[in-house]
N, C-alpha and C. Protein backbone atom coordinates (compact mmCIF):
# COMPACT_ATOMS: atom_id res chain seq x y z
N UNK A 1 -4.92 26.59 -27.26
CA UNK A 1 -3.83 26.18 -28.12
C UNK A 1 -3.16 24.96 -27.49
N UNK A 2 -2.87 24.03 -28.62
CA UNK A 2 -2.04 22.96 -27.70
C UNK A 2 -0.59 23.23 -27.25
N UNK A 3 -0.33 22.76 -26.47
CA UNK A 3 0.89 22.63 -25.62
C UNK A 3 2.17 22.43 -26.19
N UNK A 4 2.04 21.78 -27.23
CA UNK A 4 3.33 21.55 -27.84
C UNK A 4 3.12 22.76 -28.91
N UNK A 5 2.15 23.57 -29.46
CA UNK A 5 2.76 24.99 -30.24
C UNK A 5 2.66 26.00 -29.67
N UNK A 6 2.48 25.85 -28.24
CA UNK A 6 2.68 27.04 -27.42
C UNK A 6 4.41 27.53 -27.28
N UNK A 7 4.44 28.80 -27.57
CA UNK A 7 6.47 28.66 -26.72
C UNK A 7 6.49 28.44 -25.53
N UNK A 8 7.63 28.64 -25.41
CA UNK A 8 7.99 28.43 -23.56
C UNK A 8 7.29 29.10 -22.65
N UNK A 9 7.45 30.94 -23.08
CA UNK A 9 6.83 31.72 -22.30
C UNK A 9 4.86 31.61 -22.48
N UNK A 10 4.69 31.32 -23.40
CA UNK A 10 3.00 31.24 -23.01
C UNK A 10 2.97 30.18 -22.65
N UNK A 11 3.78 28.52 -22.51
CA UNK A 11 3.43 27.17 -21.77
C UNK A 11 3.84 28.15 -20.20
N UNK A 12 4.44 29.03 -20.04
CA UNK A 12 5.13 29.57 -18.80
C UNK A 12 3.34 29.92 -18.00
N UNK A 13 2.88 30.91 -18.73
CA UNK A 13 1.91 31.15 -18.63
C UNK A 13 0.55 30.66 -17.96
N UNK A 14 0.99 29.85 -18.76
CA UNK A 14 -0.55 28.78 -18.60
C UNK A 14 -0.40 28.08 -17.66
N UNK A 15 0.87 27.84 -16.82
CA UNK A 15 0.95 27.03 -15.61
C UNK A 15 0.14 27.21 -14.81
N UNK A 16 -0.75 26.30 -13.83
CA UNK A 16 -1.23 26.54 -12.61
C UNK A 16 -0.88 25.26 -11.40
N UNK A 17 -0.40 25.86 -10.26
CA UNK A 17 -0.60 27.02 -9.67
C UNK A 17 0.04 28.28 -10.21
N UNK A 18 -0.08 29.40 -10.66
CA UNK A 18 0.39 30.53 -10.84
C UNK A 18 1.93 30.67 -10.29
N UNK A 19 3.02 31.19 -10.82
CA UNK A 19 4.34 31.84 -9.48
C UNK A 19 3.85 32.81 -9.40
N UNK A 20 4.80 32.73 -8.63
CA UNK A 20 4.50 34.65 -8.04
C UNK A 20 4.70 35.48 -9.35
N UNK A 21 4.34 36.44 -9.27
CA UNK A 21 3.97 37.35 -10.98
C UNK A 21 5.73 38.12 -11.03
N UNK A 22 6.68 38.36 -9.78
CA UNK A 22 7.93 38.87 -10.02
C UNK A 22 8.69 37.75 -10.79
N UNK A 23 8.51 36.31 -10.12
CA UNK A 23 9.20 35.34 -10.84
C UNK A 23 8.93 35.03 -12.30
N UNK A 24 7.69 35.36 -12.77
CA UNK A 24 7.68 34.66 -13.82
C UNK A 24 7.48 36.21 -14.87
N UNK A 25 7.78 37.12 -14.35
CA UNK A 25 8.14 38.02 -15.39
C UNK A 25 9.46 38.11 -15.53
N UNK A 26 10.27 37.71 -14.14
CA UNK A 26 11.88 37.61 -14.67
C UNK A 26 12.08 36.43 -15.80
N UNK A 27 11.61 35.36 -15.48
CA UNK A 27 12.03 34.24 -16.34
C UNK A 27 10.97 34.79 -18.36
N UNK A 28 9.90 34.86 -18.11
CA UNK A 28 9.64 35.38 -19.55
C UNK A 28 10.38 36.67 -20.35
N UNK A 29 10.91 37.63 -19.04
CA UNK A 29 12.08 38.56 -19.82
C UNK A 29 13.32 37.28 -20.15
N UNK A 30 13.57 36.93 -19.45
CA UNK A 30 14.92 36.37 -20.17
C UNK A 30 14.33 35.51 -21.04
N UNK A 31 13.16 34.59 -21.16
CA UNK A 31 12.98 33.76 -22.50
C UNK A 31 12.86 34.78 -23.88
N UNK A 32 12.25 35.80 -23.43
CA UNK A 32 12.04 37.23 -24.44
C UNK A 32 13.33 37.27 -24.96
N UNK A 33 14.38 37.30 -24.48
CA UNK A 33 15.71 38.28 -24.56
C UNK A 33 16.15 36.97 -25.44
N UNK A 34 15.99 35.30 -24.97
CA UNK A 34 16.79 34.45 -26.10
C UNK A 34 15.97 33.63 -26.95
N UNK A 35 15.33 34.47 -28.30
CA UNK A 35 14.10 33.57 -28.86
C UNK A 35 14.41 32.40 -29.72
N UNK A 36 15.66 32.53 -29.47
CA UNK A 36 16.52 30.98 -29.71
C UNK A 36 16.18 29.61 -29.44
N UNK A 37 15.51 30.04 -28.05
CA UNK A 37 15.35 28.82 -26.91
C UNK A 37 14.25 28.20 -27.61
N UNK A 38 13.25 29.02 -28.62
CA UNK A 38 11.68 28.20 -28.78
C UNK A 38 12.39 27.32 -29.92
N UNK A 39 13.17 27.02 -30.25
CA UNK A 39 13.83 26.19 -31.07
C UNK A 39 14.16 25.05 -30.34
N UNK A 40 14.36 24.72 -29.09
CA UNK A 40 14.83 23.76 -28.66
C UNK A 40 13.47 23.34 -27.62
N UNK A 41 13.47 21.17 -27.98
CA UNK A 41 12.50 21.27 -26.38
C UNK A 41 12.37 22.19 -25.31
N UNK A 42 11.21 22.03 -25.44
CA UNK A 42 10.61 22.82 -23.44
C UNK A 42 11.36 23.04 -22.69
N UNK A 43 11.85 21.70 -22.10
CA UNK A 43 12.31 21.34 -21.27
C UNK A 43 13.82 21.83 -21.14
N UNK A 44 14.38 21.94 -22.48
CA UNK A 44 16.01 22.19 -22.44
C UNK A 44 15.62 24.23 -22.38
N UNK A 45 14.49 24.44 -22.99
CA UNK A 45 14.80 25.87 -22.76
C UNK A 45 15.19 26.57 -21.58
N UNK A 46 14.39 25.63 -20.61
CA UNK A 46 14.01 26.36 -19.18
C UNK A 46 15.23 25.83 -18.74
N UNK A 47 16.12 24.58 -19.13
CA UNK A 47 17.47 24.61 -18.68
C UNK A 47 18.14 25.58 -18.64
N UNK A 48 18.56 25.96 -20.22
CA UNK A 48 19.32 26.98 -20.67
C UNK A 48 18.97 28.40 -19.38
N UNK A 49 17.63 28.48 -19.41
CA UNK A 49 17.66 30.02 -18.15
C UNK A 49 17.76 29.13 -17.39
N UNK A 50 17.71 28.20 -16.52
CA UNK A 50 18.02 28.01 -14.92
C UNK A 50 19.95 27.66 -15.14
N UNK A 51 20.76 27.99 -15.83
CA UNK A 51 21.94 27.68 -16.01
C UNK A 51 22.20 29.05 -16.24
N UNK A 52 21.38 30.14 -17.28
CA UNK A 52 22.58 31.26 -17.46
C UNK A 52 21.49 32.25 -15.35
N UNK A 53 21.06 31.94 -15.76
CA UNK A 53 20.44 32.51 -14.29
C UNK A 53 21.22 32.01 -12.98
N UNK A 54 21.72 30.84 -13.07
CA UNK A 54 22.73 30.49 -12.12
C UNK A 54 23.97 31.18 -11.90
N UNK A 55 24.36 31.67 -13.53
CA UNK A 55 25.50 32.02 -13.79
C UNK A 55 25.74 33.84 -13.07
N UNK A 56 24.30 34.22 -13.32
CA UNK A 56 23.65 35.65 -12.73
C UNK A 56 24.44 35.49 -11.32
N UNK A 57 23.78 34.44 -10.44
CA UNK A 57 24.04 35.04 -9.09
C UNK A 57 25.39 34.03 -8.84
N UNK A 58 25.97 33.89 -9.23
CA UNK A 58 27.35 33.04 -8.89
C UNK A 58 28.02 34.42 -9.52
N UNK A 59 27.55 35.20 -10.19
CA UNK A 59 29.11 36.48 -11.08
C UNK A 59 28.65 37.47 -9.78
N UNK A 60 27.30 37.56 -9.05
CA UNK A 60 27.01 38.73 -8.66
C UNK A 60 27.97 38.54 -7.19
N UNK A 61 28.23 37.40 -6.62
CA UNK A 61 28.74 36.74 -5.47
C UNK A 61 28.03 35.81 -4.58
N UNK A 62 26.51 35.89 -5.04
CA UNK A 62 25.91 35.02 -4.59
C UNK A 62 25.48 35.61 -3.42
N UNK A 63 25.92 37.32 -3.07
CA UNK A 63 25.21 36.98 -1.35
C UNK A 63 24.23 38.67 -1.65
N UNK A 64 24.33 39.05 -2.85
CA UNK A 64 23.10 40.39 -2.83
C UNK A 64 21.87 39.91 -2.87
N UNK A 65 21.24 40.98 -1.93
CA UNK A 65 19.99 40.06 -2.13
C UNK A 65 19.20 40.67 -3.17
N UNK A 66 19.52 41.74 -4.22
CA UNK A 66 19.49 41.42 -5.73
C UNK A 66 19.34 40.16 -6.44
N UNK A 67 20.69 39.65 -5.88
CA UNK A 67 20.16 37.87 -6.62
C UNK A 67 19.61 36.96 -6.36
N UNK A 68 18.66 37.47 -4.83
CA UNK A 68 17.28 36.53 -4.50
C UNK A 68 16.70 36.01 -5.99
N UNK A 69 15.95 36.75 -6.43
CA UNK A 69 14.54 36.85 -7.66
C UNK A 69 15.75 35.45 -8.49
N UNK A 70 16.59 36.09 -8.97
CA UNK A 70 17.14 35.12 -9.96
C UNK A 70 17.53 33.76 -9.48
N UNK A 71 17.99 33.42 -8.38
CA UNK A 71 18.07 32.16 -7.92
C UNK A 71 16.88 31.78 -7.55
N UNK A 72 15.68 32.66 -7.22
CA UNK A 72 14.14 31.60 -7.38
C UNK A 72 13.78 30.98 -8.68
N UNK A 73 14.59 32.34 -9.25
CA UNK A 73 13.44 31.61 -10.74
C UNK A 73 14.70 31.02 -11.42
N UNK A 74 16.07 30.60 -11.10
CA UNK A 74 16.93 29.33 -11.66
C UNK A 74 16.19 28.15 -11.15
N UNK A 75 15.95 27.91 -9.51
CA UNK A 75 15.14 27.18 -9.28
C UNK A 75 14.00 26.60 -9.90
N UNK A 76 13.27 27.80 -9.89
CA UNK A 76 11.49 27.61 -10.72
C UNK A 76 11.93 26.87 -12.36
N UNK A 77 12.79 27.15 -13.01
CA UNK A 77 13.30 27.26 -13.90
C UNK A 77 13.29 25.12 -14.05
N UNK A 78 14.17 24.86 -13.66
CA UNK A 78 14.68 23.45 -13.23
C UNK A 78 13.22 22.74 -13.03
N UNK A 79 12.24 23.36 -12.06
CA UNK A 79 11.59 22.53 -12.20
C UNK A 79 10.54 22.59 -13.16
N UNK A 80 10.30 23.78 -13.87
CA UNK A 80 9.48 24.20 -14.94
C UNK A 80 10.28 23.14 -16.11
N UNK A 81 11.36 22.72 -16.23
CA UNK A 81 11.90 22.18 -17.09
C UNK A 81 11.63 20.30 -16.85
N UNK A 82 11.48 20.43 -15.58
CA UNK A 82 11.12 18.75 -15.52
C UNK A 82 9.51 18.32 -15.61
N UNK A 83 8.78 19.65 -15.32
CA UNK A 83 7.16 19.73 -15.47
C UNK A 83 6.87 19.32 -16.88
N UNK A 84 7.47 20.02 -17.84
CA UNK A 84 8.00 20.09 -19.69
C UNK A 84 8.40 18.90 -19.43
N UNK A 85 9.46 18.40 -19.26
CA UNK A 85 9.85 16.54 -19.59
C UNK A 85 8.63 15.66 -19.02
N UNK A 86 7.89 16.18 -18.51
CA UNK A 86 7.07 15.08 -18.11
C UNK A 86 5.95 14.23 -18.77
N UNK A 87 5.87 15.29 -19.79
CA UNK A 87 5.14 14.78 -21.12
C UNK A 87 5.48 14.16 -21.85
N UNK A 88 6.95 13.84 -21.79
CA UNK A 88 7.60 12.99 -22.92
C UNK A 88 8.35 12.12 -21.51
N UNK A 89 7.78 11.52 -20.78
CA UNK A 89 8.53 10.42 -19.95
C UNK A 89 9.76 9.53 -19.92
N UNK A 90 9.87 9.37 -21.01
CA UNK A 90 11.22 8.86 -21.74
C UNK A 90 12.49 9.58 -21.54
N UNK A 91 11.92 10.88 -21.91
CA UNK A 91 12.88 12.21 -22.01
C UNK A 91 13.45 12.79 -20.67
N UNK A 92 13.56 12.18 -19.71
CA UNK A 92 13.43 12.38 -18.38
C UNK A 92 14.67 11.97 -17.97
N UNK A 93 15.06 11.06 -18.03
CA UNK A 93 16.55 10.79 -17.44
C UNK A 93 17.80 11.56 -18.49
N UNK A 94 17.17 11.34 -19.38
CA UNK A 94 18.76 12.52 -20.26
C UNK A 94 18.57 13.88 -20.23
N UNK A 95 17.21 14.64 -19.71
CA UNK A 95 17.46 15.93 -19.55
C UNK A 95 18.11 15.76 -18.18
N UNK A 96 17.43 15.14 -17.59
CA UNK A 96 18.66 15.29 -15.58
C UNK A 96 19.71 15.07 -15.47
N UNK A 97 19.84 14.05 -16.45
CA UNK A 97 21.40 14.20 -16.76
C UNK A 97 22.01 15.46 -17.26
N UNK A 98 21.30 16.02 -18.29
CA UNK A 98 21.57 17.72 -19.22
C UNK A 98 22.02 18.20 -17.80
N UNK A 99 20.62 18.50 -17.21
CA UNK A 99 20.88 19.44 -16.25
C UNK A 99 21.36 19.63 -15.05
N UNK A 100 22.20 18.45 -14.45
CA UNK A 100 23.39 17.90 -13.81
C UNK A 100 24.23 18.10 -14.24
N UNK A 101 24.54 17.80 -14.92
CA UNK A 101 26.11 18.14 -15.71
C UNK A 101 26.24 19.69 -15.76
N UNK A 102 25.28 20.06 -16.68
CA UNK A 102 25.49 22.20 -16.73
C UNK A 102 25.57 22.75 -15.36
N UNK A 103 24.81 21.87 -14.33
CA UNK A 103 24.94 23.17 -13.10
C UNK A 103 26.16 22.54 -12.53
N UNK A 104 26.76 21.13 -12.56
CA UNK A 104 28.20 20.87 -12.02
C UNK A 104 28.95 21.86 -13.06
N UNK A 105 28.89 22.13 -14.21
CA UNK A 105 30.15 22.54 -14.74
C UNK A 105 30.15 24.13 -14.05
N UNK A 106 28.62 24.93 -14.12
CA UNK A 106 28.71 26.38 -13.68
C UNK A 106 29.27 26.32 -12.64
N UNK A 107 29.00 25.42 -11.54
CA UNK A 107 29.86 25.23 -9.82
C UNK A 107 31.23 25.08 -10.27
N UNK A 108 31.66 24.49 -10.60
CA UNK A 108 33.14 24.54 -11.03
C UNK A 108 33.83 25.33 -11.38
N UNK A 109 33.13 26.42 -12.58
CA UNK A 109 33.37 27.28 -12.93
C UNK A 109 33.96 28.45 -11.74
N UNK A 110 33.04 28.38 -10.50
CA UNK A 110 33.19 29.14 -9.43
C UNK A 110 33.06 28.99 -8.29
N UNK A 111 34.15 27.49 -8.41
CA UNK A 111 34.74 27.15 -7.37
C UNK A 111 36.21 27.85 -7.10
C-alpha cells in the first residue's frame, strides 16, 4: 500500500528499523484511542501524541519510572513526525516550528 493511504499506525508499522515492540504498541494504542489524528498530516499526528504524551509524564511528576515508556515514545513520536515531514521537504520548517511552540507551551504549562 502506498504511504500516503496508509494511517499513521500502519505507516507506524512499516517503519524499519523496528522500535522496540513496548514503544510502538504504546504509541499505536494512543493513535487507536484518537482516530481523529488520520485526518490530519503524518507528521502533525505524531505531534499531537508526542505533546499529549508529554503532557502524561509532566501530570505524573516526571520522576515514576511508569513514565519511562511514555517519554520514549513522546520522543520516538517527534521524530516519527519529522521522518513523515520528510517526504514533503517543504513541510519541514513549519511543522518544527508546530512542534516547538506545543512543547514550549506544555513546559510552561508546568513550570
Amino acid at each position: 500500500m502506498p504511504t500516503d493511504m496508509m494511517s499513521s499506525a500502519e505507516w507506524l508499522t512499516s517503519r524499519m528499523p523496528e522500535a522496540p515492540p513496548a514503544l510502538k504498541a504504546r504509541v499505536r494504542e494512543l493513535l487507536a484511542s484518537h482516530p481523529e489524528w488520520d485526518r490530519l498530516p503524518r507528521a502533525d499526528a505524531f505531534i499531537q501524541a508526542s505533546e499529549l504524551l508529554l503532557r502524561r509524564v509532566l501530570e505524573g511528576g516526571a520522576i515514576a519510572r511508569a513514565n519511562a515508556l511514555d517519554l520514549l515514545a513522546a520522543d520516538a513520536c517527534v521524530t516519527w513526525a519529522f521522518e513523515a515531514a520528510a517526504d514533503d521537504p517543504a513541510s519541514i520548517a513549519a511543522h518544527a516550528e508546530r512542534a516547538t511552540q506545543g512543547i514550549a507551551a506544555i513546559a510552561a504549562e508546568f513550570a
